[in-house]
N, C-alpha and C. Protein backbone atom coordinates (compact mmCIF):
# COMPACT_ATOMS: atom_id res chain seq x y z
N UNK A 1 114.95 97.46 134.32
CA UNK A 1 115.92 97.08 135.31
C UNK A 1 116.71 98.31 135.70
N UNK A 2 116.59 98.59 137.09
CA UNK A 2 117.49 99.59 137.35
C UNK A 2 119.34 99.59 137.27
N UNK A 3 119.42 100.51 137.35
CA UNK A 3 121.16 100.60 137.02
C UNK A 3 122.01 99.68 138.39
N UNK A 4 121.82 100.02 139.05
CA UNK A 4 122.31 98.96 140.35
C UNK A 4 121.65 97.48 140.21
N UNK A 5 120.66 96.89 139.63
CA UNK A 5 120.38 95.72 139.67
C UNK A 5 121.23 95.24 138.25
N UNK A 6 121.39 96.26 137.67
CA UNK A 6 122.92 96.01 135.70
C UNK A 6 124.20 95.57 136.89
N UNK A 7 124.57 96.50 137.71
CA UNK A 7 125.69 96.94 137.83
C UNK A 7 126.10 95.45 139.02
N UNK A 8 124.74 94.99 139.42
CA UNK A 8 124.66 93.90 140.56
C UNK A 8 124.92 92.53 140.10
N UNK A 9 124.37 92.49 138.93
CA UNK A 9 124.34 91.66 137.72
C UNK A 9 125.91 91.44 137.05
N UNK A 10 126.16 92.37 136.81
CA UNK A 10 127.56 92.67 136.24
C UNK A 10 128.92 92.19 137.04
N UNK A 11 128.65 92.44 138.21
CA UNK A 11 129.48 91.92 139.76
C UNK A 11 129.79 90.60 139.56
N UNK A 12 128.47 90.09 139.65
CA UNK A 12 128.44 88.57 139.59
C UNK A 12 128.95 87.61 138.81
N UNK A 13 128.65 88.30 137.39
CA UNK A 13 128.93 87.73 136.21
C UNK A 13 130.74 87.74 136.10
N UNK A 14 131.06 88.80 136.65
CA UNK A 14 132.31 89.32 136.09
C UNK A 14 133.16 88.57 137.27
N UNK A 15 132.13 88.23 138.62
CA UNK A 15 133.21 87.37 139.66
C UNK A 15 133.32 86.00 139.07
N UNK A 16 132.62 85.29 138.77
CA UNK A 16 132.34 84.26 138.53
C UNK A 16 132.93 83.72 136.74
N UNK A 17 133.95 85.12 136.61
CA UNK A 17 134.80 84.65 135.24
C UNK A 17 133.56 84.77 133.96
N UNK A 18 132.68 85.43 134.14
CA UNK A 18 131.94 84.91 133.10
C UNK A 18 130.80 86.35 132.15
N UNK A 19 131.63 87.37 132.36
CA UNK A 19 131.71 88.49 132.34
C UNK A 19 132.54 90.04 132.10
N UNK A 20 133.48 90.48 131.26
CA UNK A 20 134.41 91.71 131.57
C UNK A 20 133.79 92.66 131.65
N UNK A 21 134.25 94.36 131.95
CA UNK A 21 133.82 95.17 132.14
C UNK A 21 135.31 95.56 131.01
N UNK A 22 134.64 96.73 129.61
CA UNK A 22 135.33 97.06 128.77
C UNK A 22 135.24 98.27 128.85
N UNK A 23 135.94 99.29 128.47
CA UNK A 23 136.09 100.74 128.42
C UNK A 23 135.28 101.19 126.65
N UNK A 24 134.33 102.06 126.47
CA UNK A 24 133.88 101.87 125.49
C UNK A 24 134.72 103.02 124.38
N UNK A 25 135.02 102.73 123.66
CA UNK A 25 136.47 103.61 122.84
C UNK A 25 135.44 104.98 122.62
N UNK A 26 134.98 104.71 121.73
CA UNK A 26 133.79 106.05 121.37
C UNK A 26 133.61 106.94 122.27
N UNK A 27 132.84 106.37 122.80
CA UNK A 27 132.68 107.38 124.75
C UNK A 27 133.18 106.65 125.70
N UNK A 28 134.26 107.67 126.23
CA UNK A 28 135.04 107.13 127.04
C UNK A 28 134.99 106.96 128.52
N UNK A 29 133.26 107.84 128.56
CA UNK A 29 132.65 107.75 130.04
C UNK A 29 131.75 106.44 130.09
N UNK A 30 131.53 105.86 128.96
CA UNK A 30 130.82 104.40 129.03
C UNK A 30 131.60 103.44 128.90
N UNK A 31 130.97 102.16 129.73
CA UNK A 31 131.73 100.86 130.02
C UNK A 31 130.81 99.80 129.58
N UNK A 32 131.04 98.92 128.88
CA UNK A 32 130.31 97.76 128.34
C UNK A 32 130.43 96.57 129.05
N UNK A 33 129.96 95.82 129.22
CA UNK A 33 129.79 94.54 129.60
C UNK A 33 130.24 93.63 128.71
N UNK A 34 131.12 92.93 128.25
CA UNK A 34 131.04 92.07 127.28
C UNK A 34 131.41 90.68 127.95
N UNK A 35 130.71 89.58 127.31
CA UNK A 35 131.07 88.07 127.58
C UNK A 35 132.61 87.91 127.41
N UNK A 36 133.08 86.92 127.86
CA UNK A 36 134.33 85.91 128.32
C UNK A 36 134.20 84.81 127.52
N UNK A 37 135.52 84.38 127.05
CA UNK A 37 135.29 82.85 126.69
C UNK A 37 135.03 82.16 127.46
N UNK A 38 135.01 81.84 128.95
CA UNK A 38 134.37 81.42 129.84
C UNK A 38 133.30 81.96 129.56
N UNK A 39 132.50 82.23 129.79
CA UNK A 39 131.10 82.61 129.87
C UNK A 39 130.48 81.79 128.51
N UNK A 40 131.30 82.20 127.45
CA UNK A 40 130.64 81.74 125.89
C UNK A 40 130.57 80.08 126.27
N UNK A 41 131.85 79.82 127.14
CA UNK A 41 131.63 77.70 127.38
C UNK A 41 130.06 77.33 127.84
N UNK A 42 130.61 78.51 129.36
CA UNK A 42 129.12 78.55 129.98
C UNK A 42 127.53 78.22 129.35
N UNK A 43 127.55 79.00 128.58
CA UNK A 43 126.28 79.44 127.52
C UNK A 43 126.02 78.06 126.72
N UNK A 44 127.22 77.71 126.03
CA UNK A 44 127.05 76.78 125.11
C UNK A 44 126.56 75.08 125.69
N UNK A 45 126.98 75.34 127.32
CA UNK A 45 127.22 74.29 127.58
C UNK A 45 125.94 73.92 128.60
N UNK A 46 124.97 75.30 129.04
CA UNK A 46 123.87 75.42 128.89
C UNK A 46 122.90 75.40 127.69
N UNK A 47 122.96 75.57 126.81
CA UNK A 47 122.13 75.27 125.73
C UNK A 47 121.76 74.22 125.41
N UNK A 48 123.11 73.32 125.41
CA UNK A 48 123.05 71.97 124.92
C UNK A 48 121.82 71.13 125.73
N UNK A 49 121.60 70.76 126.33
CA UNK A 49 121.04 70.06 126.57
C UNK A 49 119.56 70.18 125.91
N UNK A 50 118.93 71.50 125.76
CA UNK A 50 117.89 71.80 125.09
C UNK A 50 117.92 72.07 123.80
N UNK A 51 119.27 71.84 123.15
CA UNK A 51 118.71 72.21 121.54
C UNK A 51 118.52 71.10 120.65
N UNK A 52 118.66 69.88 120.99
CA UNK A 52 117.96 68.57 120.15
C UNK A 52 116.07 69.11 120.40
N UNK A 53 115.82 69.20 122.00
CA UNK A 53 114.39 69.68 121.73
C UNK A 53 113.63 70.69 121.21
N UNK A 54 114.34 71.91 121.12
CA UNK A 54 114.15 72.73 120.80
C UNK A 54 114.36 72.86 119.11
N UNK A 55 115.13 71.95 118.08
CA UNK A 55 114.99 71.05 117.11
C UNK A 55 113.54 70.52 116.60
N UNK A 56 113.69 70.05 117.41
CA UNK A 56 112.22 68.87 117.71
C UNK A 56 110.67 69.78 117.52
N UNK A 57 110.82 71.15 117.82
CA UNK A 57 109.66 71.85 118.05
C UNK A 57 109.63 72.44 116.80
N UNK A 58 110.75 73.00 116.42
CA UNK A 58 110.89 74.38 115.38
C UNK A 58 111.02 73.03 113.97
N UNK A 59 110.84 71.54 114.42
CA UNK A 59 111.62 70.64 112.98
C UNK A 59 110.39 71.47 111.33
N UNK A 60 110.83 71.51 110.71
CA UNK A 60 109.37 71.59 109.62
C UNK A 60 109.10 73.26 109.29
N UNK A 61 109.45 74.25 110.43
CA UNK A 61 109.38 75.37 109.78
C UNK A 61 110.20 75.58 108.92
N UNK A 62 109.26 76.60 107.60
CA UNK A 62 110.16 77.35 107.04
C UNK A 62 111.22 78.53 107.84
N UNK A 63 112.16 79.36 107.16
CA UNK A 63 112.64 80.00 107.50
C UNK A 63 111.55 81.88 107.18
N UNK A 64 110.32 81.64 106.40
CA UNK A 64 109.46 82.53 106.71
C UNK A 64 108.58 82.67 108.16
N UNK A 65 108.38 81.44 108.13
CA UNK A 65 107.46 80.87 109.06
C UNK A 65 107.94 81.01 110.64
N UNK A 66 109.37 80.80 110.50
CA UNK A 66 109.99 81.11 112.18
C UNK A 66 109.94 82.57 112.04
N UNK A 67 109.92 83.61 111.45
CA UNK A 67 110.46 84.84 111.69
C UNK A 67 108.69 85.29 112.28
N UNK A 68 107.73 84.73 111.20
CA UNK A 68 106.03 85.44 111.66
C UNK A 68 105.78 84.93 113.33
N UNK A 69 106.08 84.06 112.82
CA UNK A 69 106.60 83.17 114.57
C UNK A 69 107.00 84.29 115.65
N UNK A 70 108.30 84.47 115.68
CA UNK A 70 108.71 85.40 116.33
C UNK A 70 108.00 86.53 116.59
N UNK A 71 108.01 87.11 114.82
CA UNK A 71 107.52 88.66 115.29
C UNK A 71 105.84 88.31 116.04
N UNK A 72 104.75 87.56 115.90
CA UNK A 72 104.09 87.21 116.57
C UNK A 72 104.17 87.32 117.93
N UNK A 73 105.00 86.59 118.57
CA UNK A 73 105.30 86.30 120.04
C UNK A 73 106.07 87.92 120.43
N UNK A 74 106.62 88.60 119.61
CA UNK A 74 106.60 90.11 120.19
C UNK A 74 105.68 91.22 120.13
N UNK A 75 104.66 90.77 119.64
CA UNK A 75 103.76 91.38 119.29
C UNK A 75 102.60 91.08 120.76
N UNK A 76 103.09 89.73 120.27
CA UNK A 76 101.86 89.19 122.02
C UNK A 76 102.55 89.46 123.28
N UNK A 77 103.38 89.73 123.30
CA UNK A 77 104.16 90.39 124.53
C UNK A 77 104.03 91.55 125.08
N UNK A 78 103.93 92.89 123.55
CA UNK A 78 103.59 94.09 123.53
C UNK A 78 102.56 94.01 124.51
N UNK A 79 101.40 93.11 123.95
CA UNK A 79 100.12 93.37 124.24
C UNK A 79 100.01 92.75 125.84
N UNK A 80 100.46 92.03 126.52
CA UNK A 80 100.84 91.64 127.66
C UNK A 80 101.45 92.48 128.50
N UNK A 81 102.15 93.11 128.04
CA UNK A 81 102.46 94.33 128.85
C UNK A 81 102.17 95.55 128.99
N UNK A 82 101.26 95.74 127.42
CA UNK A 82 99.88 96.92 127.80
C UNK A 82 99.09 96.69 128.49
N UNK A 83 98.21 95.26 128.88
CA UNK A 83 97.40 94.75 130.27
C UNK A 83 97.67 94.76 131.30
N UNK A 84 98.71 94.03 131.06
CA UNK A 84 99.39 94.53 132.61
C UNK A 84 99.52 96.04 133.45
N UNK A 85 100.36 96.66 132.38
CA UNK A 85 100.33 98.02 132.83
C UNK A 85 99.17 98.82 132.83
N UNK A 86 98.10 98.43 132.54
CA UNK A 86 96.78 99.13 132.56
C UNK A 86 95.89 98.41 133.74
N UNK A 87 96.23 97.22 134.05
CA UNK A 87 96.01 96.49 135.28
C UNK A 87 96.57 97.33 136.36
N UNK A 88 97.87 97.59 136.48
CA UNK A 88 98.50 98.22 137.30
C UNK A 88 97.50 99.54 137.96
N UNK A 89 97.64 100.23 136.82
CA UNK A 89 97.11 101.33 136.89
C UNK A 89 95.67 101.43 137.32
N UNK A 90 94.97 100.49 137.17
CA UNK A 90 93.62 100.39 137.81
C UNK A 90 93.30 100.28 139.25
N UNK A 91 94.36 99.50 139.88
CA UNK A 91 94.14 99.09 141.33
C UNK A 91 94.50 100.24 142.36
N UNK A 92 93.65 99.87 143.17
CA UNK A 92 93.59 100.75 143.62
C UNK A 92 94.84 100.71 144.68
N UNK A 93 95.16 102.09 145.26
CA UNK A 93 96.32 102.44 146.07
C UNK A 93 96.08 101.94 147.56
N UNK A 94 97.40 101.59 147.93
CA UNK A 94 96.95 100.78 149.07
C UNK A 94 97.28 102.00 150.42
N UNK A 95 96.24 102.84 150.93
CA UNK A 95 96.83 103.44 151.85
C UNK A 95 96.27 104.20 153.00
């Protein structure tokens, strides 16, 4: 994501109460983004509706079993986006 599509992102979030822009103490030329308690309602109040199902899916795993889970699904992602990008790279130029 480019820096203007962060910074476009950031606009929005931060008009819409659901977003600050923080001064970062350490380096004082960087600015953080951090959530709002508005925003945290937001979030929570989006979630809800999907986490009885999302319950429902994960009911029965262990707590080993969700993590192979996970690292799995980042692993298959890796590899989704090495195809892709090698897809990319194959086609030919349009010109």
């Amino acid at each position: 994501m480019s820096s203007r599509n962060v910074t476009g992102l950031v606009d929005t979030l931060k008009r819409d109460g659901l977003a600050q822009r923080v001064q970062d103490q350490p380096d004082r030329r960087s600015v953080r983004a951090t959530i709002t308690p508005t925003g945290l309602d937001w979030l929570d109040d989006f979630r809800q509706p999907t986490q009885p199902a999302m319950g429902a899916v994960f009911q029965n795993f262990t707590e080993d079993e969700l993590r192979d889970l996970c690292l799995r699904m980042v692993e298959n992602r890796q590899r989704v986006e090495q195809y892709l990008n090698a897809t990319r790279r194959d086609e030919p130029s349009a010109s």
